[in-house]
C-alpha atoms as a PDB file:
ATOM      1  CA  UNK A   1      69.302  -9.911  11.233  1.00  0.00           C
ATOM      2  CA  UNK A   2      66.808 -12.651  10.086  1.00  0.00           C
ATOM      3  CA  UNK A   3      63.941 -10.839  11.951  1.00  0.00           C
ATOM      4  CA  UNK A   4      64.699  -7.590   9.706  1.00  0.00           C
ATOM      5  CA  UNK A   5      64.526  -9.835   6.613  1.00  0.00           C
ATOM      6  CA  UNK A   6      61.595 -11.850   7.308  1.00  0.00           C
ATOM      7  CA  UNK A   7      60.365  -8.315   8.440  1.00  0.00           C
ATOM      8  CA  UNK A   8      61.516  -7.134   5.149  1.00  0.00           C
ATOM      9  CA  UNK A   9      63.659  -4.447   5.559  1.00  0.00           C
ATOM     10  CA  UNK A  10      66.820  -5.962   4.696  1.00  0.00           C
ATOM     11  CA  UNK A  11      67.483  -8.697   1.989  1.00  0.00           C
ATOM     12  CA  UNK A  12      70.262 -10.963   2.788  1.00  0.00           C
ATOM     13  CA  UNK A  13      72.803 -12.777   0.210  1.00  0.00           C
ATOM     14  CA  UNK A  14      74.845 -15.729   1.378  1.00  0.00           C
ATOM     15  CA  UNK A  15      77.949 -17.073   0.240  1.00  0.00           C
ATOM     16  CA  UNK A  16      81.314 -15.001  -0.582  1.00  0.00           C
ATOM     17  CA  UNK A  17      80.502 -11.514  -1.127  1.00  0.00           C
ATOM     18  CA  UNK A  18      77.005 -11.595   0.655  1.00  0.00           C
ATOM     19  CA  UNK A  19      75.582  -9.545   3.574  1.00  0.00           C
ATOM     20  CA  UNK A  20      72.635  -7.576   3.481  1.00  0.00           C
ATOM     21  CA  UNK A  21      71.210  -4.761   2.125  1.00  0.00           C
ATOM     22  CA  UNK A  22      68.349  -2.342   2.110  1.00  0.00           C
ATOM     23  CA  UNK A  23      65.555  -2.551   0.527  1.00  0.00           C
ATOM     24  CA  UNK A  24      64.345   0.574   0.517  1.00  0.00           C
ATOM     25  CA  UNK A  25      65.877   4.793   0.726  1.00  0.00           C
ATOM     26  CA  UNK A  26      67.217   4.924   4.508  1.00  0.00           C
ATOM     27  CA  UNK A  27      64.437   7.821   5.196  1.00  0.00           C
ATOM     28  CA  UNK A  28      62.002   5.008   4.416  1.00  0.00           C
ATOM     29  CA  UNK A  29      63.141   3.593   7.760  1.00  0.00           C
ATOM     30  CA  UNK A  30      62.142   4.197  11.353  1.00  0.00           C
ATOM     31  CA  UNK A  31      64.634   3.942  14.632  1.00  0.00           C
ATOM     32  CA  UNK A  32      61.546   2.818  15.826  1.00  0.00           C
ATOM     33  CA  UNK A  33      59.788   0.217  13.448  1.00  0.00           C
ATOM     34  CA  UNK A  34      63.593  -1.222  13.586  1.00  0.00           C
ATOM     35  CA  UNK A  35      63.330  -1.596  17.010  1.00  0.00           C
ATOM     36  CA  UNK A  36      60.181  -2.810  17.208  1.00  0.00           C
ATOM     37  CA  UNK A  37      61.243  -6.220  15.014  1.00  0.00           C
ATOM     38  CA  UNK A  38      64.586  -6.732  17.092  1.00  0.00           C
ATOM     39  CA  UNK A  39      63.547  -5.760  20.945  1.00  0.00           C
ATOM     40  CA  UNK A  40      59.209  -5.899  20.518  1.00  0.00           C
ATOM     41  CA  UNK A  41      57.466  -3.917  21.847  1.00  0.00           C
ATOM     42  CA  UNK A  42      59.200  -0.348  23.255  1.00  0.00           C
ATOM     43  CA  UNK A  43      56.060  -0.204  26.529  1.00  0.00           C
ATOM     44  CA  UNK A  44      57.678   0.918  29.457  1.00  0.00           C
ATOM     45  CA  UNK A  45      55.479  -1.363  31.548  1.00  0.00           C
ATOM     46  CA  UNK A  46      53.835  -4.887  30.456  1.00  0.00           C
ATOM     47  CA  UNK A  47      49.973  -3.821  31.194  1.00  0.00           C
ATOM     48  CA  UNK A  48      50.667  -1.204  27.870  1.00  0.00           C
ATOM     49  CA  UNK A  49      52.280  -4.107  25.683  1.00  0.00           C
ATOM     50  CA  UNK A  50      50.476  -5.312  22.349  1.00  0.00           C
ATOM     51  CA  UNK A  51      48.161  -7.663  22.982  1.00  0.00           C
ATOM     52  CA  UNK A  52      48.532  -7.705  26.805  1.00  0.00           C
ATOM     53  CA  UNK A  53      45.605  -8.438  28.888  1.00  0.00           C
ATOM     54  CA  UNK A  54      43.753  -6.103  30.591  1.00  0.00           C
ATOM     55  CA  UNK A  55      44.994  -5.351  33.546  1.00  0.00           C
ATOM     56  CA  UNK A  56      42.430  -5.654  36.653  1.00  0.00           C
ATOM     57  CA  UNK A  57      43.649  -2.195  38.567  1.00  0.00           C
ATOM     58  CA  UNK A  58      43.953  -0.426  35.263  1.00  0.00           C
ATOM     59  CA  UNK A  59      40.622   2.249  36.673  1.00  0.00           C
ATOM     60  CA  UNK A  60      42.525   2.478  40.323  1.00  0.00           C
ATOM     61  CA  UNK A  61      45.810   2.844  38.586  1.00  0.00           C
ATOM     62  CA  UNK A  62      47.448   6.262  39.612  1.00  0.00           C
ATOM     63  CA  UNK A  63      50.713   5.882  37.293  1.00  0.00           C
ATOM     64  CA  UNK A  64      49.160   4.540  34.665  1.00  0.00           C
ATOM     65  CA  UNK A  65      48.403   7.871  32.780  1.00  0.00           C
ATOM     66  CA  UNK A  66      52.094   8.633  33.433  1.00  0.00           C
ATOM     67  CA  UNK A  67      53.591   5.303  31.844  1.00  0.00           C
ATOM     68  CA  UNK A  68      51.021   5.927  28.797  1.00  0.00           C
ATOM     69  CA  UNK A  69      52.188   9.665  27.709  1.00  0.00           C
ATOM     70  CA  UNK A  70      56.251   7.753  28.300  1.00  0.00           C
ATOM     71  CA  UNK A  71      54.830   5.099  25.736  1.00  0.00           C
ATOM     72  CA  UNK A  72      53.639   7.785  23.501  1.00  0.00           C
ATOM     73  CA  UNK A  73      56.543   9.998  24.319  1.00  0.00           C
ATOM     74  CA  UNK A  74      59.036   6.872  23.161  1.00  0.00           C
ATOM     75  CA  UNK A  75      57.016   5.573  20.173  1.00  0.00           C
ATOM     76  CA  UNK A  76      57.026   9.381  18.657  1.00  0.00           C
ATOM     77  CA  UNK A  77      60.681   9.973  19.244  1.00  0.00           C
ATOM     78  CA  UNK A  78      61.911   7.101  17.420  1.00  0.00           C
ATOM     79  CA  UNK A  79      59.261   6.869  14.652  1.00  0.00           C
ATOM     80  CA  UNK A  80      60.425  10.536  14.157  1.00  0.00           C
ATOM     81  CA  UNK A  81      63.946   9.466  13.765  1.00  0.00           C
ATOM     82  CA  UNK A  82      65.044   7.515  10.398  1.00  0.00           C
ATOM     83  CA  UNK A  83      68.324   5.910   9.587  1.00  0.00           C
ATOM     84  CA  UNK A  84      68.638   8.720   6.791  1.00  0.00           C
ATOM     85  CA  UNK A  85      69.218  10.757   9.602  1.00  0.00           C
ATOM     86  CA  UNK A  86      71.598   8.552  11.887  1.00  0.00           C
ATOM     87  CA  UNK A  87      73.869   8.381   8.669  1.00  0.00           C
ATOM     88  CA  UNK A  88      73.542  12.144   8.339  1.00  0.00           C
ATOM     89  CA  UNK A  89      74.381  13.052  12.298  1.00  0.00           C
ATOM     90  CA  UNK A  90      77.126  10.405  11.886  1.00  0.00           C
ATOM     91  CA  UNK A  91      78.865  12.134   8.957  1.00  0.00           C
ATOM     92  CA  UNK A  92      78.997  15.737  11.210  1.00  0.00           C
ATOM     93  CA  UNK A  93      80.497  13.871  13.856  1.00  0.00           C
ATOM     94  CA  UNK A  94      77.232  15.553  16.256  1.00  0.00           C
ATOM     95  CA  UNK A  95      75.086  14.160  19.080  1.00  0.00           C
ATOM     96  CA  UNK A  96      71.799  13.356  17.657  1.00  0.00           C
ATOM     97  CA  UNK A  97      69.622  15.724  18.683  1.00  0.00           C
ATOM     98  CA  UNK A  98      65.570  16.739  17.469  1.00  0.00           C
END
């Protein structure tokens, strides 16, 4: 939980009656700016990491067009998803589903 408050999306009280809390509406949240601060970066393969270096076969590389559309395919799902809408689905008792 530290990395979400140094992050600052949650502010965290100590002592008897603390926790954390939000710090902003849950619809201000992405699943996937979330997941970005606890698991880094969501690339399917290391060569498509922030900041990774340039991989040498990149030009010869016959999957690589594949692993970038998954990349953008995962970053767009989860940015589209907030926690306003987790707490929603969760009330109906649903599947999540867009």
């Amino acid at each position: 939980m530290t990395d979400l408050s140094k992050a600052g999306l949650l502010d965290g009280q100590h002592g008897k009656g603390g926790g954390y809390k939000l710090l902003r509406a849950p619809d201000e949240y992405t699943v996937g700016a979330i997941l970005r601060v606890t698991e880094g970066d969501l690339a399917p393969i290391a060569c498509l990491e922030k900041d990774a270096a340039t991989c040498l076969r990149a030009q010869e590389c016959r999957t690589l067009p594949m692993w970038k559309k998954l990349y953008d395919l995962i970053n767009a799902y989860f940015d589209s998803v907030t926690l306003a809408d987790l707490m929603a689905q969760g009330s109906k008792g649903d599947d999540y589903v867009i």
